[in-house]
PDB file of N, CA and C in Angstrom:
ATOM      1  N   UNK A   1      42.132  29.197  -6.983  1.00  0.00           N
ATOM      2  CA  UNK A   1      41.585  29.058  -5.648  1.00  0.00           C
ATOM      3  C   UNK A   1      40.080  28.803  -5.748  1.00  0.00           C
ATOM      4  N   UNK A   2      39.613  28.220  -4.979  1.00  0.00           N
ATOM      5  CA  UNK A   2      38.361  27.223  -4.615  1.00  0.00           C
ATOM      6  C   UNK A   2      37.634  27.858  -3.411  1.00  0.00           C
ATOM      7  N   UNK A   3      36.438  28.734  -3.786  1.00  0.00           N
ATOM      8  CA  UNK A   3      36.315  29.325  -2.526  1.00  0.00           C
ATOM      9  C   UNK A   3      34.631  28.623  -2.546  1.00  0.00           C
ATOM     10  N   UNK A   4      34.370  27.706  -1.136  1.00  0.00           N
ATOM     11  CA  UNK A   4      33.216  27.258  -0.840  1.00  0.00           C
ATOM     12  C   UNK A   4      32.185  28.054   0.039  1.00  0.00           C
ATOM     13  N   UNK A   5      31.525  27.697  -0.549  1.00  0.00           N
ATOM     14  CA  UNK A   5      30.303  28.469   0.651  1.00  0.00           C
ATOM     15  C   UNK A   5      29.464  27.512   1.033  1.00  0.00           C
ATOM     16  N   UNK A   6      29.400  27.290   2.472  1.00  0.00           N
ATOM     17  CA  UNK A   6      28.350  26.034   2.918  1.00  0.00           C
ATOM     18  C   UNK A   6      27.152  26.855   3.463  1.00  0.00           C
ATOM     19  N   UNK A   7      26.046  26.477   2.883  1.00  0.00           N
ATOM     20  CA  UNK A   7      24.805  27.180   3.417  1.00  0.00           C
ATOM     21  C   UNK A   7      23.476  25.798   3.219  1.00  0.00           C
ATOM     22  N   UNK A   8      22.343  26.351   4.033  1.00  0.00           N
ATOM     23  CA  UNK A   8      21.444  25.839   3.464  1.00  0.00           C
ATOM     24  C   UNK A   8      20.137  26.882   3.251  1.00  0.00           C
ATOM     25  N   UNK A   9      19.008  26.607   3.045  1.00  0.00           N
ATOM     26  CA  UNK A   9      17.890  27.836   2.800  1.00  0.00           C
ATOM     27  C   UNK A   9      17.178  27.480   3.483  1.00  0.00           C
ATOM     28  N   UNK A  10      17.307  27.001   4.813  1.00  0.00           N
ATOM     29  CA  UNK A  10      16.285  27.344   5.884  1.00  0.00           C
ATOM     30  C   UNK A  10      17.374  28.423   7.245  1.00  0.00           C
ATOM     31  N   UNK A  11      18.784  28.434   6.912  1.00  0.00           N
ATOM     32  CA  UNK A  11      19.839  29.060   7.710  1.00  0.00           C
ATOM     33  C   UNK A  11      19.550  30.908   7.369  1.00  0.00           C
ATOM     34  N   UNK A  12      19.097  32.005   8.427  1.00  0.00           N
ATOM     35  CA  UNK A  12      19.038  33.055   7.988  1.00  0.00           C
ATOM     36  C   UNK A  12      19.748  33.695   8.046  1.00  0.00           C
ATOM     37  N   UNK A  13      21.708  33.155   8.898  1.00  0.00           N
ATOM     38  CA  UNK A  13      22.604  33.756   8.748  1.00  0.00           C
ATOM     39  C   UNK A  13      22.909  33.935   7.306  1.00  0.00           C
ATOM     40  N   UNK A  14      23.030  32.764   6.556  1.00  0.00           N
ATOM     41  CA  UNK A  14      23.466  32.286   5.211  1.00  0.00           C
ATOM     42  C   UNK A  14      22.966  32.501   4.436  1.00  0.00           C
ATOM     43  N   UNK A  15      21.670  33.030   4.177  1.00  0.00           N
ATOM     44  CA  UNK A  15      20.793  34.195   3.616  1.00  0.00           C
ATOM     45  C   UNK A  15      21.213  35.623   3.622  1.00  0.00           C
ATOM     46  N   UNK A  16      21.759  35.615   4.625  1.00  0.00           N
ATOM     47  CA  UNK A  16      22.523  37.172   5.076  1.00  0.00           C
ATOM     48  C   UNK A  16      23.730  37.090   3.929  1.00  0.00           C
ATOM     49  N   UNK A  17      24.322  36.174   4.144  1.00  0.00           N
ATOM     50  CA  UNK A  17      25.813  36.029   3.404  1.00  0.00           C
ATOM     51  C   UNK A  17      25.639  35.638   1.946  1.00  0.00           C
ATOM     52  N   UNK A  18      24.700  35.901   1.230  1.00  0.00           N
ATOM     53  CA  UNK A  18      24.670  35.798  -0.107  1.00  0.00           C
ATOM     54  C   UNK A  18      25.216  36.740  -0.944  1.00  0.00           C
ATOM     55  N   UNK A  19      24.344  37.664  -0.135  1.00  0.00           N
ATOM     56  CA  UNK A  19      24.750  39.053  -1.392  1.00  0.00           C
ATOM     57  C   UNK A  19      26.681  39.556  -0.757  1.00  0.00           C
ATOM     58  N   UNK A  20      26.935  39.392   0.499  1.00  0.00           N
ATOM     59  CA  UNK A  20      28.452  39.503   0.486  1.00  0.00           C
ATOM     60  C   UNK A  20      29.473  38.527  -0.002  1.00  0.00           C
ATOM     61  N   UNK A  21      29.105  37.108  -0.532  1.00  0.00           N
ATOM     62  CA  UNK A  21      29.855  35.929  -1.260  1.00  0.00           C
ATOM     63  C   UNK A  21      29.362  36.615  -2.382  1.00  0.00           C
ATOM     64  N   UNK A  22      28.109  36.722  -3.184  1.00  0.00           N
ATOM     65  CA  UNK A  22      28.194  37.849  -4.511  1.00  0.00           C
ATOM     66  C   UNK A  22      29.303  38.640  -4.379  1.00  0.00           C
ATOM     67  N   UNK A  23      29.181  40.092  -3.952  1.00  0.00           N
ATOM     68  CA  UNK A  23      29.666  40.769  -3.811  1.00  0.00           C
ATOM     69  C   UNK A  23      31.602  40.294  -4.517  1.00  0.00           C
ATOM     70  N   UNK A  24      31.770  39.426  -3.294  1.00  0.00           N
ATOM     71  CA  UNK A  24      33.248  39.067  -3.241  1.00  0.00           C
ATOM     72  C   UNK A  24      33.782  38.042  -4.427  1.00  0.00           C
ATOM     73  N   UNK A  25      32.760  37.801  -5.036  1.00  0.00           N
ATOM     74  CA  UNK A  25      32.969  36.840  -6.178  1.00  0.00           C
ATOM     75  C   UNK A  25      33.535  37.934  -7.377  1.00  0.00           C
ATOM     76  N   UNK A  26      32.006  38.830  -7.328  1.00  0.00           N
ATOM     77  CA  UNK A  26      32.438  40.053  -8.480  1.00  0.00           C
ATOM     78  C   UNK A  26      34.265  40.605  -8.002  1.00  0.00           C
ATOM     79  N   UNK A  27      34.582  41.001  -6.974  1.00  0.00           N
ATOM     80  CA  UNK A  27      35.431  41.669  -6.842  1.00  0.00           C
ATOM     81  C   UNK A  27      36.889  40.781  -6.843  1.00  0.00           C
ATOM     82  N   UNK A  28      36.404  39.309  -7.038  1.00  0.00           N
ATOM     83  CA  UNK A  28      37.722  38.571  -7.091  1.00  0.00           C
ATOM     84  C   UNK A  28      37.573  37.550  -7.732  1.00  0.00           C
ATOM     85  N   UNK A  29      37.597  37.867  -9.123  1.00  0.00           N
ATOM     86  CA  UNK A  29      37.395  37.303 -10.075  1.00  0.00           C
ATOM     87  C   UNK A  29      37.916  36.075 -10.784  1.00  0.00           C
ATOM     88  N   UNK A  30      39.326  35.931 -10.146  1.00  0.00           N
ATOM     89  CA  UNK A  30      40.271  34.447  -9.730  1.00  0.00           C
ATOM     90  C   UNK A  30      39.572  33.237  -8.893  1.00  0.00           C
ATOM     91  N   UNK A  31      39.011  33.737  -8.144  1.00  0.00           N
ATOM     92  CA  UNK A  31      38.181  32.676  -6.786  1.00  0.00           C
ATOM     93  C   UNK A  31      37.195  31.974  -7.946  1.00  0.00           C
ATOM     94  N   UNK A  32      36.858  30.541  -7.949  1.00  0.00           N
ATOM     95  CA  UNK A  32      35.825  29.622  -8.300  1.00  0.00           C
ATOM     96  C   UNK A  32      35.036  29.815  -6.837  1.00  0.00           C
ATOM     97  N   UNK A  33      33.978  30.053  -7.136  1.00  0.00           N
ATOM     98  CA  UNK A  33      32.940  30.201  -5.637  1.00  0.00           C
ATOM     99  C   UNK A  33      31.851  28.855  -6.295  1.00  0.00           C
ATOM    100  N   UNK A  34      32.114  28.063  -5.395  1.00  0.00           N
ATOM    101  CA  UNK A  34      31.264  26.793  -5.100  1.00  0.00           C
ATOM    102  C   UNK A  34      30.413  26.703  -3.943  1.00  0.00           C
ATOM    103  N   UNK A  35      28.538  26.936  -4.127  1.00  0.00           N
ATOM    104  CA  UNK A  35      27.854  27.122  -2.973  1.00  0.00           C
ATOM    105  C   UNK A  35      27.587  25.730  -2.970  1.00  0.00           C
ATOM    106  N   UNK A  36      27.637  25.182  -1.623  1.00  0.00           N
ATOM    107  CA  UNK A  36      27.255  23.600  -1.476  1.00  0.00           C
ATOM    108  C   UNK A  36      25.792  23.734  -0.490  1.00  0.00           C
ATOM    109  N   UNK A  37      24.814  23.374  -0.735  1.00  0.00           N
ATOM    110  CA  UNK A  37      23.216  23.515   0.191  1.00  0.00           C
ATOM    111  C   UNK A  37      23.665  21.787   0.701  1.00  0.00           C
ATOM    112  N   UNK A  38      24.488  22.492   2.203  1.00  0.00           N
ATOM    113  CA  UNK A  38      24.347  20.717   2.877  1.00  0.00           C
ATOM    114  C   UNK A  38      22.743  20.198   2.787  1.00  0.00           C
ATOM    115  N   UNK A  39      21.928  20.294   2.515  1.00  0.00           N
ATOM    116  CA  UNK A  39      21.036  19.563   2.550  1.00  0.00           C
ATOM    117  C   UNK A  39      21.050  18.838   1.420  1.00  0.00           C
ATOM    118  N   UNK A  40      21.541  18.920   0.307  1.00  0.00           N
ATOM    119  CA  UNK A  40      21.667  18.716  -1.307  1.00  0.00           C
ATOM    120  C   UNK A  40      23.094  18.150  -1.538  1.00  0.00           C
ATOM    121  N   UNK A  41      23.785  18.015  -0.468  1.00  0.00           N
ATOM    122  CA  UNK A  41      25.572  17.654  -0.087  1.00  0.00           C
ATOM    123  C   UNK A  41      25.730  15.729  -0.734  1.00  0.00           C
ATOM    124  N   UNK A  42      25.343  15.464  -1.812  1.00  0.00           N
ATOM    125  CA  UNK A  42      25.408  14.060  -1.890  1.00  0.00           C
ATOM    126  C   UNK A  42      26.543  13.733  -2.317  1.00  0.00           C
ATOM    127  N   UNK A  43      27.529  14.858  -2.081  1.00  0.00           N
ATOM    128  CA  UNK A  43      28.806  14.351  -2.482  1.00  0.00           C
ATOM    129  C   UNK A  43      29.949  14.586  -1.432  1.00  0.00           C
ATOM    130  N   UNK A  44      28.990  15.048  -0.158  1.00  0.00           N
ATOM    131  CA  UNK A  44      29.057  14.794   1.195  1.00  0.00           C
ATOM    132  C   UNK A  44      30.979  15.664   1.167  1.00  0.00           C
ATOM    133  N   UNK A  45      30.847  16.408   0.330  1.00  0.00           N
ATOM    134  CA  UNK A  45      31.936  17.913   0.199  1.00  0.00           C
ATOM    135  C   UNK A  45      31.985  18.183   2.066  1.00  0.00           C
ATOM    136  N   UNK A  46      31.024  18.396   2.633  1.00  0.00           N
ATOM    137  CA  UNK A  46      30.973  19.076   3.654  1.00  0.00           C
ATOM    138  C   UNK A  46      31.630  17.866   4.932  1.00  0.00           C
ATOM    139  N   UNK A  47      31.247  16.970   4.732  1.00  0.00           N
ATOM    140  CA  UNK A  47      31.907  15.765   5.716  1.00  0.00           C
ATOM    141  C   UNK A  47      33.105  15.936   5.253  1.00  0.00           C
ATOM    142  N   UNK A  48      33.623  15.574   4.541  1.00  0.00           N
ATOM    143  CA  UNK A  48      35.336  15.756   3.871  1.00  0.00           C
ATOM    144  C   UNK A  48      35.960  16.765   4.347  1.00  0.00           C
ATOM    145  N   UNK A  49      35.393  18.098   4.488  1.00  0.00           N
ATOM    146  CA  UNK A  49      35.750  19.274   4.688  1.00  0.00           C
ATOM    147  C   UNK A  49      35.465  19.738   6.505  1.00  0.00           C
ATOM    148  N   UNK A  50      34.869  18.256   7.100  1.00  0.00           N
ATOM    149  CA  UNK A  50      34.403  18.436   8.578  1.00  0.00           C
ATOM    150  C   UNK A  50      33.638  19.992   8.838  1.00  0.00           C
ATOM    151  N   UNK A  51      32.602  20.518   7.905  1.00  0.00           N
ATOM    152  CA  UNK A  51      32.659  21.417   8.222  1.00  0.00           C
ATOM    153  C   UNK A  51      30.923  20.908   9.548  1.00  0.00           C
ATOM    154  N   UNK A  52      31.248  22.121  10.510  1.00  0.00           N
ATOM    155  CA  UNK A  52      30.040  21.502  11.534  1.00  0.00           C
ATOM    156  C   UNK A  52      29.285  22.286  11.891  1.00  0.00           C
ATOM    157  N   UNK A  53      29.247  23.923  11.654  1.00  0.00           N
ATOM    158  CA  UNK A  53      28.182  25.033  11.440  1.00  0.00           C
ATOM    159  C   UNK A  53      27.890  25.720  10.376  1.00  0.00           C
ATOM    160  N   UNK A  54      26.859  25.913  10.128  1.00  0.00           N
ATOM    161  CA  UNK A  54      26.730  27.189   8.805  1.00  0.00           C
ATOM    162  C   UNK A  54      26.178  28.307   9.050  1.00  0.00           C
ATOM    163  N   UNK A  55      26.345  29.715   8.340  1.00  0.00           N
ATOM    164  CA  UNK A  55      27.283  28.931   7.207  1.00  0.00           C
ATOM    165  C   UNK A  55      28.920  29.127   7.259  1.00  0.00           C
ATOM    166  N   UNK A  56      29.990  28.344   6.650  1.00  0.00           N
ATOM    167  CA  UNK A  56      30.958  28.260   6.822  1.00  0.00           C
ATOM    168  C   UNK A  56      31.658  28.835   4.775  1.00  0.00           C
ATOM    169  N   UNK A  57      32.510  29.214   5.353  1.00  0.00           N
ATOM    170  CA  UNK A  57      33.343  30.151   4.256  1.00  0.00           C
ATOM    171  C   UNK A  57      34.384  29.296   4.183  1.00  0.00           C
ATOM    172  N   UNK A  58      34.663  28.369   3.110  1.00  0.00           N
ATOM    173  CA  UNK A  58      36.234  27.666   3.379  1.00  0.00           C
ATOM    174  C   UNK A  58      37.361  27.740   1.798  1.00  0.00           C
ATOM    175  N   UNK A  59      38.332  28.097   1.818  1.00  0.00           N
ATOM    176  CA  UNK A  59      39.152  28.222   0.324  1.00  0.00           C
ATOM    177  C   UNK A  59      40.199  27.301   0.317  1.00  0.00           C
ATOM    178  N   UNK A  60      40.107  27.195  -0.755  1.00  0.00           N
ATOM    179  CA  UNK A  60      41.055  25.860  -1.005  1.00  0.00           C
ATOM    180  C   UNK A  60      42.313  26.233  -2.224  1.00  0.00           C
ATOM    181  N   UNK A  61      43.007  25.582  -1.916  1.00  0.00           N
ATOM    182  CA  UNK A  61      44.233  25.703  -3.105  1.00  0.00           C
ATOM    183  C   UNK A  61      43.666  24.852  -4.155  1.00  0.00           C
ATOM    184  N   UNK A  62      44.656  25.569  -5.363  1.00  0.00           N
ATOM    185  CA  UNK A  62      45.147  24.368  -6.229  1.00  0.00           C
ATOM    186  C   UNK A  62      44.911  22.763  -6.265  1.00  0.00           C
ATOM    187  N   UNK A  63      45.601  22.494  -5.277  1.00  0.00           N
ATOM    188  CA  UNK A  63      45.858  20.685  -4.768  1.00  0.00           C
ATOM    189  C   UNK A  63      44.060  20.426  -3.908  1.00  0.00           C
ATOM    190  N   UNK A  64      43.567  21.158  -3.766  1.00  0.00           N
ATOM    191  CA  UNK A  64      42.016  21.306  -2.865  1.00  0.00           C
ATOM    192  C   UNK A  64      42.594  21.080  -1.116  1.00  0.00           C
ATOM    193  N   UNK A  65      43.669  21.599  -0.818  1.00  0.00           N
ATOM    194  CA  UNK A  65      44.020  21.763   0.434  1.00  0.00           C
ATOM    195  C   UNK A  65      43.485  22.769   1.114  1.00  0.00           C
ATOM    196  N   UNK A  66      42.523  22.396   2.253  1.00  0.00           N
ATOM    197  CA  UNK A  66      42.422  24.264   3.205  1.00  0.00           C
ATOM    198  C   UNK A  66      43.297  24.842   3.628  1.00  0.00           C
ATOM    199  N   UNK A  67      42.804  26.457   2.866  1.00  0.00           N
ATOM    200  CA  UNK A  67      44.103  27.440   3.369  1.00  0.00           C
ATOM    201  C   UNK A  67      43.694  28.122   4.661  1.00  0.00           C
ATOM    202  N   UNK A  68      41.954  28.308   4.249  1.00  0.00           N
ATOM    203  CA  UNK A  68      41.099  29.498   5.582  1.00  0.00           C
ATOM    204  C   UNK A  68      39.957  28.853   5.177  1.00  0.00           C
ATOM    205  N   UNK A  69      39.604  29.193   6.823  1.00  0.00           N
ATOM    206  CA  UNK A  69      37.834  29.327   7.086  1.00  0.00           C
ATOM    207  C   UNK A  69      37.344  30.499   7.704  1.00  0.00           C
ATOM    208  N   UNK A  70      36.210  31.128   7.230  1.00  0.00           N
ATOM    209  CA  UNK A  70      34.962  31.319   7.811  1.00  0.00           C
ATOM    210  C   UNK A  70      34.012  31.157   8.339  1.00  0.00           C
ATOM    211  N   UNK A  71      33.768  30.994   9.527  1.00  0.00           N
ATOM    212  CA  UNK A  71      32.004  30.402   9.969  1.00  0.00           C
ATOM    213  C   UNK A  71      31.379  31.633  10.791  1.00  0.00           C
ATOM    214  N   UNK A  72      30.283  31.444   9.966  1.00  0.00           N
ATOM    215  CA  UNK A  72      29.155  32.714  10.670  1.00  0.00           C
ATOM    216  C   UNK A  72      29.507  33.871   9.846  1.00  0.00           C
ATOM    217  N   UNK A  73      28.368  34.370  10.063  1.00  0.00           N
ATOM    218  CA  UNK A  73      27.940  35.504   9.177  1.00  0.00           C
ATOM    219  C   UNK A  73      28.969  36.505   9.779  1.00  0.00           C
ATOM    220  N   UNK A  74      29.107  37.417   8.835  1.00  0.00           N
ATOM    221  CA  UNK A  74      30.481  38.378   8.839  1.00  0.00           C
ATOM    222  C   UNK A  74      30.222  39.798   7.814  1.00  0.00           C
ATOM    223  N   UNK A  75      31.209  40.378   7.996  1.00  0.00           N
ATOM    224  CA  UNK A  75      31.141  41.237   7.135  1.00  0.00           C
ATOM    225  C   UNK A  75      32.084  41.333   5.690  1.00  0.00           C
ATOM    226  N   UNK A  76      31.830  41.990   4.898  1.00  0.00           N
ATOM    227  CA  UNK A  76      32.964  41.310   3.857  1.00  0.00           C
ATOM    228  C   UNK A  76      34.464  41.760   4.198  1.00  0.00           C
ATOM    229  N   UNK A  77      34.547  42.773   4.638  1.00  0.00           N
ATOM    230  CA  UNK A  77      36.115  42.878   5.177  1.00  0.00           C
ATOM    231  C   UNK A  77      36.474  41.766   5.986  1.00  0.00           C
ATOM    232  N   UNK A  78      35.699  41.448   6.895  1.00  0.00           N
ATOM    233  CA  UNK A  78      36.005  40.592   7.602  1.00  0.00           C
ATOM    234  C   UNK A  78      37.038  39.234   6.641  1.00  0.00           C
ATOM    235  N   UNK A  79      36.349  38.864   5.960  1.00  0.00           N
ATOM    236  CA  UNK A  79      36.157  37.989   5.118  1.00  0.00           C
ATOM    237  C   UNK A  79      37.032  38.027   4.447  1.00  0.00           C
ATOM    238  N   UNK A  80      37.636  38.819   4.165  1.00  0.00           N
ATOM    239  CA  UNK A  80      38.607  39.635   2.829  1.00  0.00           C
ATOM    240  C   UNK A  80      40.115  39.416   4.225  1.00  0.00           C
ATOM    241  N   UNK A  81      39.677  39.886   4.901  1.00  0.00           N
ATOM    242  CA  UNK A  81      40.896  39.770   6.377  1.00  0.00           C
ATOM    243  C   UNK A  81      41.261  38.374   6.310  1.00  0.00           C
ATOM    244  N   UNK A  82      40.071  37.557   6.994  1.00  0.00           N
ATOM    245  CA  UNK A  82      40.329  36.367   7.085  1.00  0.00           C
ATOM    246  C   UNK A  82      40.958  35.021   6.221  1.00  0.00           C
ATOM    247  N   UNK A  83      40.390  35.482   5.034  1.00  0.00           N
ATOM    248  CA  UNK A  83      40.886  34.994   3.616  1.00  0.00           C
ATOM    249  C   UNK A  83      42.110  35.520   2.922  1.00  0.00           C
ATOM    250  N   UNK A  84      42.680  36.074   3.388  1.00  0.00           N
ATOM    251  CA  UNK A  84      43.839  36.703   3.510  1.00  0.00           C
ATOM    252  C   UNK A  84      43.709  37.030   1.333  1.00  0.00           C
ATOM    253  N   UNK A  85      42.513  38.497   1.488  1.00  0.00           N
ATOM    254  CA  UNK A  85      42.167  38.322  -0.199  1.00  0.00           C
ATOM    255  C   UNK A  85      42.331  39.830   0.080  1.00  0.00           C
TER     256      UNK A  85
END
């Protein structure tokens, strides 16, 4: 599983959500965590993925199909709920 994180570093939600995508990386050690800085997006991941606020939490299968999203800052349960992790 393919777990993205769309942020950029002028976003202070997505600043918020660093140390809980840390956090959830350490604790799920299966997940590939890929941070994409749409501003730095030249492989335009984030158009493909339509994503249209940040920051957005999105996991992907195997095949790179979306299973779940996240958008907006959260808590990590939340996250763990939503991501069904």
């Amino acid at each position: 599983m393919i777990l993205y994180d769309f942020w950029a570093p002028w976003c202070g939600p997505c600043l918020m959500m660093n140390p809980v995508v840390e956090q959830l990386e350490k604790e799920k050690p299966e997940l590939t965590v890929m941070k994409v800085n749409i501003d730095d997006d030249t492989l335009q991941i984030s158009a493909h993925f339509n994503v249209r606020s940040i920051p957005t939490l999105l996991m992907t299968d195997e095949s790179g199909q979306e299973v779940a999203r996240v958008v907006g800052a959260t808590s990590l349960a939340e996250i763990k709920k939503q991501l069904k992790l």
